[in-house]
PDB file of N, CA and C in Angstrom:
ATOM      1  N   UNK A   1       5.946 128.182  19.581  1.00  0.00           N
ATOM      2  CA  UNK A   1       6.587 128.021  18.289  1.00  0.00           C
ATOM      3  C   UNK A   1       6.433 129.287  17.445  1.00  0.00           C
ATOM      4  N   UNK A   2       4.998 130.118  17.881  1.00  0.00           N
ATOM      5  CA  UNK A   2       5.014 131.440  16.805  1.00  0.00           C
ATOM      6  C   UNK A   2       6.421 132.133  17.362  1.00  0.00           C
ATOM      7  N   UNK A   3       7.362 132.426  18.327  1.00  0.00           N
ATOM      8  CA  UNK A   3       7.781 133.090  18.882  1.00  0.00           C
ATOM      9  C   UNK A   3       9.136 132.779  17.888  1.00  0.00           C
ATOM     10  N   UNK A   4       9.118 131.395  18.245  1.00  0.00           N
ATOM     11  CA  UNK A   4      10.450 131.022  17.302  1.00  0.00           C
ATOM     12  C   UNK A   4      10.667 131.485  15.447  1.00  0.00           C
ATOM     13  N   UNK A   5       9.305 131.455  14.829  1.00  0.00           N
ATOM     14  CA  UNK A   5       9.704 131.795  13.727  1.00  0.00           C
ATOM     15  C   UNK A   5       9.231 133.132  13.652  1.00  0.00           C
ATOM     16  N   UNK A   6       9.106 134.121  14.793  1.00  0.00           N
ATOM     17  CA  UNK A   6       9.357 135.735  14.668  1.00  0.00           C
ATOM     18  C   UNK A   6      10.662 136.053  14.677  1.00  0.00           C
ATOM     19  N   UNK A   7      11.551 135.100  15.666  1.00  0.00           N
ATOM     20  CA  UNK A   7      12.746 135.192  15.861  1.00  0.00           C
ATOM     21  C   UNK A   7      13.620 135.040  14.677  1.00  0.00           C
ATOM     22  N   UNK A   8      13.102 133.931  13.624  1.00  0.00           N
ATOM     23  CA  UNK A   8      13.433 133.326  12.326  1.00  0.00           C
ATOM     24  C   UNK A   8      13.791 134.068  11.999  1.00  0.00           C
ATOM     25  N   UNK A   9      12.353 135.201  11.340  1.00  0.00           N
ATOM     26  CA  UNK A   9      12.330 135.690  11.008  1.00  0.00           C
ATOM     27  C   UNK A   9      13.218 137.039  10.746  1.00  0.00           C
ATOM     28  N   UNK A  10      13.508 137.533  12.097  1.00  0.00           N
ATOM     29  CA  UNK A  10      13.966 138.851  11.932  1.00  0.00           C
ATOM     30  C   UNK A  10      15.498 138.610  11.785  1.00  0.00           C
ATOM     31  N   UNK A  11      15.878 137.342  11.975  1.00  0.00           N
ATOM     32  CA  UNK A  11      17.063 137.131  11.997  1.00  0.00           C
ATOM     33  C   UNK A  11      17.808 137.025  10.630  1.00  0.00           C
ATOM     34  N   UNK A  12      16.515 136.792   9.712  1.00  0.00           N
ATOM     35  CA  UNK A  12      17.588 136.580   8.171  1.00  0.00           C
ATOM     36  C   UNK A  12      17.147 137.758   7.766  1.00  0.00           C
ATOM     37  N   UNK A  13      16.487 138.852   8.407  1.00  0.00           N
ATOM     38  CA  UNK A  13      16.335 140.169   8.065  1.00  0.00           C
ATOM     39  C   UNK A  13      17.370 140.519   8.559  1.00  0.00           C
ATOM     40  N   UNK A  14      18.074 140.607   9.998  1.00  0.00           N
ATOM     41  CA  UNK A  14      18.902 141.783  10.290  1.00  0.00           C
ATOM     42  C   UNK A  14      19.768 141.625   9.782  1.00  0.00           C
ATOM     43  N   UNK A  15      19.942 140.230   9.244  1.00  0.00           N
ATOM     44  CA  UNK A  15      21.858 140.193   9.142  1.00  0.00           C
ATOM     45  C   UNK A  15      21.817 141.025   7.608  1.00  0.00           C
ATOM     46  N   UNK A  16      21.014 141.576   6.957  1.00  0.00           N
ATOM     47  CA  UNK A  16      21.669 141.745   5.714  1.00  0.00           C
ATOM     48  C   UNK A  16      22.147 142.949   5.218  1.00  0.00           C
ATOM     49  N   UNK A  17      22.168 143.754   6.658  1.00  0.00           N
ATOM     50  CA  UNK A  17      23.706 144.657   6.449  1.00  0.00           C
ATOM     51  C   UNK A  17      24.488 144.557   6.669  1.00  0.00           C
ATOM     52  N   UNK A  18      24.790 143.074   7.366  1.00  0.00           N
ATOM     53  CA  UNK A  18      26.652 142.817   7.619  1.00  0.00           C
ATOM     54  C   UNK A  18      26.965 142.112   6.275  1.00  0.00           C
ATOM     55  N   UNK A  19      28.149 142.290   6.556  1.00  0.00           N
ATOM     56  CA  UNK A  19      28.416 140.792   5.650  1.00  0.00           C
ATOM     57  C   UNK A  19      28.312 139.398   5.834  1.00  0.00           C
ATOM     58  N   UNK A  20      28.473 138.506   4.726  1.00  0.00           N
ATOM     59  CA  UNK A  20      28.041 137.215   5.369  1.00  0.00           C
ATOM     60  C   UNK A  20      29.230 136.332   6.471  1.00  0.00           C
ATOM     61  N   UNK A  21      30.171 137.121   6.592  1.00  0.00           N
ATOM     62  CA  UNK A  21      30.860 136.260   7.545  1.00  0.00           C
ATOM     63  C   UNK A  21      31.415 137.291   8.412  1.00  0.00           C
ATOM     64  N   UNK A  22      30.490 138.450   8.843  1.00  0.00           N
ATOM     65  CA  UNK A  22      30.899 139.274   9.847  1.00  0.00           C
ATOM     66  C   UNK A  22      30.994 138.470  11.009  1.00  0.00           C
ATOM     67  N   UNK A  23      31.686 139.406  12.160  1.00  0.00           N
ATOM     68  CA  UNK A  23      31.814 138.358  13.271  1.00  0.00           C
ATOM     69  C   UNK A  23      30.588 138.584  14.501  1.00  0.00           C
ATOM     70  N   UNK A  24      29.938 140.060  14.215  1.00  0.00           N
ATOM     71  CA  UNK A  24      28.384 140.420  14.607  1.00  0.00           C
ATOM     72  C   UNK A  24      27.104 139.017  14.109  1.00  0.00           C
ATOM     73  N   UNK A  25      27.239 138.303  13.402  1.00  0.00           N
ATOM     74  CA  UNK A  25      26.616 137.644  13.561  1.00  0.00           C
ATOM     75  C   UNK A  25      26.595 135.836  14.059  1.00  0.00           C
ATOM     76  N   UNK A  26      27.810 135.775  14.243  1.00  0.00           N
ATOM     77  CA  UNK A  26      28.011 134.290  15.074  1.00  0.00           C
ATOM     78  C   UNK A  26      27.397 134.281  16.089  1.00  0.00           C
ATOM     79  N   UNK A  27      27.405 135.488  17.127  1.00  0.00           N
ATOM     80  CA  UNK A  27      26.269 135.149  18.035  1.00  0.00           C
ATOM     81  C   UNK A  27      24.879 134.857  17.874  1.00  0.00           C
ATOM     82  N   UNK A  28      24.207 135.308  16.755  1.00  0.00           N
ATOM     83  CA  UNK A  28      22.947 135.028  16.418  1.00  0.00           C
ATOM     84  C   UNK A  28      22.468 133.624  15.339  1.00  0.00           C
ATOM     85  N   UNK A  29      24.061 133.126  14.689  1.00  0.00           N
ATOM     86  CA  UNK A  29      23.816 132.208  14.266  1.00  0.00           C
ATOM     87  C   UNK A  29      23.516 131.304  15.453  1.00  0.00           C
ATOM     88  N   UNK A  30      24.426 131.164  16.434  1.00  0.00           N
ATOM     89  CA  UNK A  30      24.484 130.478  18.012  1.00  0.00           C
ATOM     90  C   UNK A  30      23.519 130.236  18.894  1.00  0.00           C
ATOM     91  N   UNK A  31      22.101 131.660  18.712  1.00  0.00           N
ATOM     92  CA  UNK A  31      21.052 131.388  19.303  1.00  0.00           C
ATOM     93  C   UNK A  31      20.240 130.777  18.548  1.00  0.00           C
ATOM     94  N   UNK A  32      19.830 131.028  16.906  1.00  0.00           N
ATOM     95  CA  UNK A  32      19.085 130.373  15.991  1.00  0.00           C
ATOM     96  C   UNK A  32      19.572 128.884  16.133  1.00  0.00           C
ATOM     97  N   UNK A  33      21.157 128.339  16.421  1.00  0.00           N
ATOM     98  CA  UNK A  33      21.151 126.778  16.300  1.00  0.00           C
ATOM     99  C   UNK A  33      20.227 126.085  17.702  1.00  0.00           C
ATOM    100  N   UNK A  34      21.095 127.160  18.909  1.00  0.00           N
ATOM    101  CA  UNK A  34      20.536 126.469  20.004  1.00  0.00           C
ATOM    102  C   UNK A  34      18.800 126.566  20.188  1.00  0.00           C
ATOM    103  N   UNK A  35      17.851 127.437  19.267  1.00  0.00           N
ATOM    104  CA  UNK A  35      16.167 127.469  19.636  1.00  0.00           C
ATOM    105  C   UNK A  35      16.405 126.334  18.728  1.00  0.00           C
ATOM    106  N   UNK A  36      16.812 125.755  17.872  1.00  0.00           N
ATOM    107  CA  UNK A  36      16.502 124.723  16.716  1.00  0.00           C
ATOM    108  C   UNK A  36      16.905 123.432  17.552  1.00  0.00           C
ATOM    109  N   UNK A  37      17.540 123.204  18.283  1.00  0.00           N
ATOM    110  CA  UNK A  37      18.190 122.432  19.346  1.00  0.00           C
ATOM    111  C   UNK A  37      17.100 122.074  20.417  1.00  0.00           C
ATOM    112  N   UNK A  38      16.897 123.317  21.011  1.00  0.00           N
ATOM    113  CA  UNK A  38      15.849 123.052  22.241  1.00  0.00           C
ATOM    114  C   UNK A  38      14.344 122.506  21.757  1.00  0.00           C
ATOM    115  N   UNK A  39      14.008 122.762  20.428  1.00  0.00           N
ATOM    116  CA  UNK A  39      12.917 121.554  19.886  1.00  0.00           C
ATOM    117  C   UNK A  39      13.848 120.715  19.043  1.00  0.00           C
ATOM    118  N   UNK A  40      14.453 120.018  19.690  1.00  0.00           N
ATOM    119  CA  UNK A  40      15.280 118.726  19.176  1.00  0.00           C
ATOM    120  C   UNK A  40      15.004 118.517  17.373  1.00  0.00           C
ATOM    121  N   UNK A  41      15.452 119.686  16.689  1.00  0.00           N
ATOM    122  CA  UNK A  41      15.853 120.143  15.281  1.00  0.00           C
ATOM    123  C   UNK A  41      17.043 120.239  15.217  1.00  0.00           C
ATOM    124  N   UNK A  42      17.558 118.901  15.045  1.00  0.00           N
ATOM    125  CA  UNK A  42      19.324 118.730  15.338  1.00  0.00           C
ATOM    126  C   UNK A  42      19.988 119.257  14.189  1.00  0.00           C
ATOM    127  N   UNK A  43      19.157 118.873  13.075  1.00  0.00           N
ATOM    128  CA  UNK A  43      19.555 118.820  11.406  1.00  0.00           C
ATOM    129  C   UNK A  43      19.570 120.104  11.259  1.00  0.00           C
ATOM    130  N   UNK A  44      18.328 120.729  11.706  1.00  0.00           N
ATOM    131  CA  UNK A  44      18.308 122.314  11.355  1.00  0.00           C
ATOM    132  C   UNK A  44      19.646 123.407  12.119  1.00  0.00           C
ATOM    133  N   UNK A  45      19.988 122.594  13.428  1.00  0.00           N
ATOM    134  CA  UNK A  45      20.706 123.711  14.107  1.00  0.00           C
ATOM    135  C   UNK A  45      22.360 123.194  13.717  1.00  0.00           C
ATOM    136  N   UNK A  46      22.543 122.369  12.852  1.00  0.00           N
ATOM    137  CA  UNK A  46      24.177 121.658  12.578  1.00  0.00           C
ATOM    138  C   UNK A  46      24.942 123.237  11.530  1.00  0.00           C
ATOM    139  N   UNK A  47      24.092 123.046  10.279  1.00  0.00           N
ATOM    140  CA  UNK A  47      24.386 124.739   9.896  1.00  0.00           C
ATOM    141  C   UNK A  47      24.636 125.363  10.368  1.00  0.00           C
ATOM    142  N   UNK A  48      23.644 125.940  11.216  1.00  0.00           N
ATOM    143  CA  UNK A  48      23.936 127.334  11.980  1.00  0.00           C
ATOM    144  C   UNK A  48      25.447 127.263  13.097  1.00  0.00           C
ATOM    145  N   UNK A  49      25.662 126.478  13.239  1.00  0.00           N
ATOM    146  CA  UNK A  49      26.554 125.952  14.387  1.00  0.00           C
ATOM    147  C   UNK A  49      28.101 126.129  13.160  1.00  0.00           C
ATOM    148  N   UNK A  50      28.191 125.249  12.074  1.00  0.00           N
ATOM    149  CA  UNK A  50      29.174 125.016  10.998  1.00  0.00           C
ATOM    150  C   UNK A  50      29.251 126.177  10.694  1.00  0.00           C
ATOM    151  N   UNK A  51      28.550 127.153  10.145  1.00  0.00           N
ATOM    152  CA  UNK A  51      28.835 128.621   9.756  1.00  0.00           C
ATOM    153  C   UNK A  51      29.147 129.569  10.943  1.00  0.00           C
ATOM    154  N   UNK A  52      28.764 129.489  11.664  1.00  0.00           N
ATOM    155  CA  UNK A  52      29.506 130.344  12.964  1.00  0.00           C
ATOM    156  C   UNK A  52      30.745 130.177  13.415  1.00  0.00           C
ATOM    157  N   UNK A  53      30.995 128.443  13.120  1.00  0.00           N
ATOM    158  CA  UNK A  53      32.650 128.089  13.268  1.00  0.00           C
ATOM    159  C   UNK A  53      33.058 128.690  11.892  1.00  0.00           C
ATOM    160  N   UNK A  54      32.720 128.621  10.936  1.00  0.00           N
ATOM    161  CA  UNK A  54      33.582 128.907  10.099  1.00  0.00           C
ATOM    162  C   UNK A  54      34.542 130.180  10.110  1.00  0.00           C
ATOM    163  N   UNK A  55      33.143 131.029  10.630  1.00  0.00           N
ATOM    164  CA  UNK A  55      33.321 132.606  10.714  1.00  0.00           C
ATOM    165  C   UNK A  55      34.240 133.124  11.611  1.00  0.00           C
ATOM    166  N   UNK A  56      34.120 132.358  12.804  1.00  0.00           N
ATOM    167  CA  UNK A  56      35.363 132.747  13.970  1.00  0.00           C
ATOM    168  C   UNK A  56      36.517 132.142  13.864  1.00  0.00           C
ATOM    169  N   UNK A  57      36.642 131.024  13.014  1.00  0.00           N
ATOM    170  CA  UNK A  57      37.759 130.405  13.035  1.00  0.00           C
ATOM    171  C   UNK A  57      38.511 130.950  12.093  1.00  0.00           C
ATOM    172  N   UNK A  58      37.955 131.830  10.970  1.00  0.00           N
ATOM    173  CA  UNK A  58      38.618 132.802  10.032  1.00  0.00           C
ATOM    174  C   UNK A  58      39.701 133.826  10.952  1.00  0.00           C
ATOM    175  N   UNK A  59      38.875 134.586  11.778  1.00  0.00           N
ATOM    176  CA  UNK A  59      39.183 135.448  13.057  1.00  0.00           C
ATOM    177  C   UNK A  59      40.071 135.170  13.788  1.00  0.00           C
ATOM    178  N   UNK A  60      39.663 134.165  14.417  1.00  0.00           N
ATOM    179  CA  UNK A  60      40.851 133.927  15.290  1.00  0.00           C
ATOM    180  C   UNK A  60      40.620 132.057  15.374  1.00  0.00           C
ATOM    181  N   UNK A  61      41.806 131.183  15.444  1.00  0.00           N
ATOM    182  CA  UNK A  61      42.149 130.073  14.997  1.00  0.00           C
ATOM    183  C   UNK A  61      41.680 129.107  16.744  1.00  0.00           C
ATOM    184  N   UNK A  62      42.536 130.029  17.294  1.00  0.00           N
ATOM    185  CA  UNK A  62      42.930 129.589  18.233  1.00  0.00           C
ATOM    186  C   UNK A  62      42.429 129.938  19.850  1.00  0.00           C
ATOM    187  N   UNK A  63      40.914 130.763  19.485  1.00  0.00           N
ATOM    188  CA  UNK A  63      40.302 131.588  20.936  1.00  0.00           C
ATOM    189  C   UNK A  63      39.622 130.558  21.530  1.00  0.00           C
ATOM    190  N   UNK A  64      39.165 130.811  22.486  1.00  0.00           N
ATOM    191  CA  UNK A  64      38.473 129.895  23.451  1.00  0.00           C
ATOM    192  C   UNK A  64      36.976 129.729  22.946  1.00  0.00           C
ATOM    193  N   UNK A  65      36.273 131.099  21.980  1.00  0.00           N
ATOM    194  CA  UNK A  65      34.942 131.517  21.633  1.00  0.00           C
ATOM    195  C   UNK A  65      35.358 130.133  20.836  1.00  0.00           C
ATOM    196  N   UNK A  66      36.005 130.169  20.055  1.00  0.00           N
ATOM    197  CA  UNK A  66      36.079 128.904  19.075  1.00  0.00           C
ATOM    198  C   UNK A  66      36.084 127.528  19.758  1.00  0.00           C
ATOM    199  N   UNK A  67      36.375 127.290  20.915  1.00  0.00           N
ATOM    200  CA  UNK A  67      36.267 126.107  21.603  1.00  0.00           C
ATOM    201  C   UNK A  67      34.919 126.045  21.595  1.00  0.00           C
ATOM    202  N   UNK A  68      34.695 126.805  22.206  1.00  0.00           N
ATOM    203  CA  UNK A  68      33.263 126.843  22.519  1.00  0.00           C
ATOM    204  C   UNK A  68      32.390 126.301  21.761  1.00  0.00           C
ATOM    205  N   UNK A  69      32.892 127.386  20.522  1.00  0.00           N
ATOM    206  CA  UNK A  69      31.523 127.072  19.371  1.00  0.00           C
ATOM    207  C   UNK A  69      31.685 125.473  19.086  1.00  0.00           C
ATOM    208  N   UNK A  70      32.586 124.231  18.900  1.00  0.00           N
ATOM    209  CA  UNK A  70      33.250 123.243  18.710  1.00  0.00           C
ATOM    210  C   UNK A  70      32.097 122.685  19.661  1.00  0.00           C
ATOM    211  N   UNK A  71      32.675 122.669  20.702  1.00  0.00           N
ATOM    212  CA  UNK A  71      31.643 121.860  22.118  1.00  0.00           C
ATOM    213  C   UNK A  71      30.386 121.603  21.697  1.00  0.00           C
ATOM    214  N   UNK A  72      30.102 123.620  21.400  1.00  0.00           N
ATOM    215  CA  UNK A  72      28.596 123.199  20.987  1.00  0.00           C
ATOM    216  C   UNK A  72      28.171 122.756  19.406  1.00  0.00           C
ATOM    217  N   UNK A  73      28.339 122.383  18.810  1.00  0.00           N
ATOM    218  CA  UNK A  73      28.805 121.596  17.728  1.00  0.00           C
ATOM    219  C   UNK A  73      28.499 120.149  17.320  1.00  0.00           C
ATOM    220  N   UNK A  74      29.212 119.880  18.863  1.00  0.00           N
ATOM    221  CA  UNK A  74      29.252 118.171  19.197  1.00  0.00           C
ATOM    222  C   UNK A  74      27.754 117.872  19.872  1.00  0.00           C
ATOM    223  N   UNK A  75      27.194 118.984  20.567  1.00  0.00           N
ATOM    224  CA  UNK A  75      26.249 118.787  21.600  1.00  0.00           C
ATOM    225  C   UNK A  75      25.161 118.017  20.323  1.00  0.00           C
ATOM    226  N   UNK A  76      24.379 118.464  19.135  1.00  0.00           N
ATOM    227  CA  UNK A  76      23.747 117.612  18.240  1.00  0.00           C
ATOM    228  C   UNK A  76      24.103 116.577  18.086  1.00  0.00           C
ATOM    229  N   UNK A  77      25.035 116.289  17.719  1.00  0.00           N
ATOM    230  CA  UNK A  77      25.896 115.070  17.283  1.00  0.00           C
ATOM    231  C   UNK A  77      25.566 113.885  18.690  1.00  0.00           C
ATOM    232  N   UNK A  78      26.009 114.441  19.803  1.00  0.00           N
ATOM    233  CA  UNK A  78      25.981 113.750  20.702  1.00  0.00           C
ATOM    234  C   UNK A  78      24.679 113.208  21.357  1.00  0.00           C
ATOM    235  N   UNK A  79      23.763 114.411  20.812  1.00  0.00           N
ATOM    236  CA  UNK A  79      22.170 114.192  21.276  1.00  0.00           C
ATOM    237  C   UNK A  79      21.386 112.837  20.477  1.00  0.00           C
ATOM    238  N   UNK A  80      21.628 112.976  19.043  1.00  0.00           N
ATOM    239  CA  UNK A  80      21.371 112.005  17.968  1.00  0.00           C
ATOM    240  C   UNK A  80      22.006 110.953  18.344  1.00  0.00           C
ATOM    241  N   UNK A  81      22.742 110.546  19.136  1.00  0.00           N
ATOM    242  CA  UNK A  81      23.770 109.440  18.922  1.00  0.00           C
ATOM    243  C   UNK A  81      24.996 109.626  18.270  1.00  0.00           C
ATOM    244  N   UNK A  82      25.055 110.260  17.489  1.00  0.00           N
ATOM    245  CA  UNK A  82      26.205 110.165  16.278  1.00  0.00           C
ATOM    246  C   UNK A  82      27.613 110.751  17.577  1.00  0.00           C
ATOM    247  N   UNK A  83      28.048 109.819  18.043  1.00  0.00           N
ATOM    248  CA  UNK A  83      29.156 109.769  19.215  1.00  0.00           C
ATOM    249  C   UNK A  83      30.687 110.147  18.173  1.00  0.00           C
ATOM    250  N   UNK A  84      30.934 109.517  16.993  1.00  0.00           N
ATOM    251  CA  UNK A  84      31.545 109.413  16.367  1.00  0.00           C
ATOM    252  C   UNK A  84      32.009 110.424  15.447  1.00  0.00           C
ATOM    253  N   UNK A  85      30.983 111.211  15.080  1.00  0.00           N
ATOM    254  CA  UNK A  85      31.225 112.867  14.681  1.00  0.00           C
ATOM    255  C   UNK A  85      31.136 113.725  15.715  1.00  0.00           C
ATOM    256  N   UNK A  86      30.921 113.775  16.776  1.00  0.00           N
ATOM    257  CA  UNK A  86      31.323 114.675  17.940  1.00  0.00           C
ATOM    258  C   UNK A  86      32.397 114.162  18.171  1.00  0.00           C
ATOM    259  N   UNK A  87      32.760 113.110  18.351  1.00  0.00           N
ATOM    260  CA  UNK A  87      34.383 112.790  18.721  1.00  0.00           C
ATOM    261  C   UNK A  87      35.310 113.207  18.496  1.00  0.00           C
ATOM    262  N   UNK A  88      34.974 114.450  17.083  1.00  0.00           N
ATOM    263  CA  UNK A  88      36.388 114.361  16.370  1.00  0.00           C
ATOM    264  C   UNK A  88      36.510 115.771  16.266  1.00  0.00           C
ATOM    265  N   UNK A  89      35.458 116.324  17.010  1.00  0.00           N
ATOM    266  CA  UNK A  89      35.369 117.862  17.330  1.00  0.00           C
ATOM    267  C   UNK A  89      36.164 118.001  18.940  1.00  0.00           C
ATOM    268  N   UNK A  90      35.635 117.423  19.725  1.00  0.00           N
ATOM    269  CA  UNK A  90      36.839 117.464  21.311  1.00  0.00           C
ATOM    270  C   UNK A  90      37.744 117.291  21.341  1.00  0.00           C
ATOM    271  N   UNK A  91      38.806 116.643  20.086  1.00  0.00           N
ATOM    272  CA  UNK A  91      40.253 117.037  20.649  1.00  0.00           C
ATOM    273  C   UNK A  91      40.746 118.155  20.320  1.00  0.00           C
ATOM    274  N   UNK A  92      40.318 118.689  19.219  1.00  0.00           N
ATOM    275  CA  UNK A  92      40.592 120.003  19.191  1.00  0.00           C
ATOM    276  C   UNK A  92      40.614 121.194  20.373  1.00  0.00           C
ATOM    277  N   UNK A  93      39.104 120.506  20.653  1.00  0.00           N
ATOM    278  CA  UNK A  93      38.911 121.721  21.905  1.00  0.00           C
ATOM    279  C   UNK A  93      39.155 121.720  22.841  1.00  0.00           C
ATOM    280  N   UNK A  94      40.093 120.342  23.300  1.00  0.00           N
ATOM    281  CA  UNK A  94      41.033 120.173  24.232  1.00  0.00           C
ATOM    282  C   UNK A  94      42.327 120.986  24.018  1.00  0.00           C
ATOM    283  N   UNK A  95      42.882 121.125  22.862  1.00  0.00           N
ATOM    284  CA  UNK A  95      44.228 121.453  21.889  1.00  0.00           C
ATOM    285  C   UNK A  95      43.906 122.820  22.016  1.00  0.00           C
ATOM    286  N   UNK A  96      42.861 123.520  22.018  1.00  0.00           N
ATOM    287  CA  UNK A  96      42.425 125.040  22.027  1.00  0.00           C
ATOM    288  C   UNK A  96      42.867 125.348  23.427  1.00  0.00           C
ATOM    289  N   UNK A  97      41.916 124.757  24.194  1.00  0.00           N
ATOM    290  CA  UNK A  97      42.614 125.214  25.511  1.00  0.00           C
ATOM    291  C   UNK A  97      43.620 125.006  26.225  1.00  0.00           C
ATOM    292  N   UNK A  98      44.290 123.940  26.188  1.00  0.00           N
ATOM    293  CA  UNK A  98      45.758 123.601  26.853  1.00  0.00           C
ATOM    294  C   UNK A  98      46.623 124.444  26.073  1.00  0.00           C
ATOM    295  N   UNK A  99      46.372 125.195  24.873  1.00  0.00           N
ATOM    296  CA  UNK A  99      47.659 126.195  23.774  1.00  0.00           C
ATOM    297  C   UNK A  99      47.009 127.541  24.770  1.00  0.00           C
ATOM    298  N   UNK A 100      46.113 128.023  25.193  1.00  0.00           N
ATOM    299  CA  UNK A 100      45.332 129.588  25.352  1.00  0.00           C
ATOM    300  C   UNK A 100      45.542 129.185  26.890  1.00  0.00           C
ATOM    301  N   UNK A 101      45.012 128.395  27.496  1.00  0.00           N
ATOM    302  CA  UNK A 101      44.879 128.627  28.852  1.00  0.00           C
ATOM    303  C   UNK A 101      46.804 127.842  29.360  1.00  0.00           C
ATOM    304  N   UNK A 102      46.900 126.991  28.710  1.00  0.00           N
ATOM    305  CA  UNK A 102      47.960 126.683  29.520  1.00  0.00           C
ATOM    306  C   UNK A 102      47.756 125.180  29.915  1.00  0.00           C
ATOM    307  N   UNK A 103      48.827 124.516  30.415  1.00  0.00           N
ATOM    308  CA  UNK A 103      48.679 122.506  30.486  1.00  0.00           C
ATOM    309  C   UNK A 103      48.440 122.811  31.872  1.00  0.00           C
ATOM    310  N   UNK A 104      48.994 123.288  32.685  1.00  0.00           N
ATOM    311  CA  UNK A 104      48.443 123.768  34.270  1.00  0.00           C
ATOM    312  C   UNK A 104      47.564 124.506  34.913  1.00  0.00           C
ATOM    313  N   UNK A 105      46.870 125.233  33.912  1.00  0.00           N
ATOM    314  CA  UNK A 105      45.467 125.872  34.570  1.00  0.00           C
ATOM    315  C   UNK A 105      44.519 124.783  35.059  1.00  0.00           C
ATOM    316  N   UNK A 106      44.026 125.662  36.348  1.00  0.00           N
ATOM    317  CA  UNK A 106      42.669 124.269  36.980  1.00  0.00           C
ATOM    318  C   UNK A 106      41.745 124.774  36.152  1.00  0.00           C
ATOM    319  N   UNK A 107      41.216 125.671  34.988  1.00  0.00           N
ATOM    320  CA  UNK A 107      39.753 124.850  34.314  1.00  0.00           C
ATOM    321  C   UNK A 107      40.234 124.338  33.249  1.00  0.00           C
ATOM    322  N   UNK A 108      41.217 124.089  33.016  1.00  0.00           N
ATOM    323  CA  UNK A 108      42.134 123.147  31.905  1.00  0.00           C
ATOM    324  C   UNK A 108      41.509 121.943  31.951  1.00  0.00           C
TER     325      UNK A 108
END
């Protein structure tokens, strides 16, 4: 656990030469949700997850990174039980990929 809040740590240090919705830091919001995740800190990692979508979905509407981030999104939701607010994150990210990849691609 010391490891995790060194990580905390340096993380609300580095970001504060980007801006707050650079796209350099969605990946690090992404690892801070998922260590908050892997000690089943669902509450703590829902933020980090919501602001990283926010940030890419500014960017680009319609990329697959944005599916992604969605999926993982639901993964709390789905861990807690709450079936019903992840639910309403997968059709989208069905709708993401059948528009980007195509209705006939096999990882469609």
């Amino acid at each position: 656990m010391r490891r995790s809040i060194s990580f905390i740590n340096w993380f609300y240090h580095s970001g504060k030469d980007l801006r707050p919705d650079h796209l350099d830091i969605v990946g690090d919001l992404c690892n801070l949700a998922w260590l908050y995740e892997s000690v089943r800190k669902y509450a703590h990692a829902e933020p980090h997850y919501r602001r990283a979508l926010a940030i890419r979905g500014k960017a680009s509407p319609n990329d697959l990174s944005l599916a992604a981030l969605m999926s993982n999104l639901g993964e709390p939701h789905s861990n807690q039980g709450c079936y019903a607010e992840a639910e309403i994150l997968f059709p989208r990210v069905l709708a993401i990929h059948g528009k980007v990849l195509g209705k006939w691609h096999p990882g469609w």
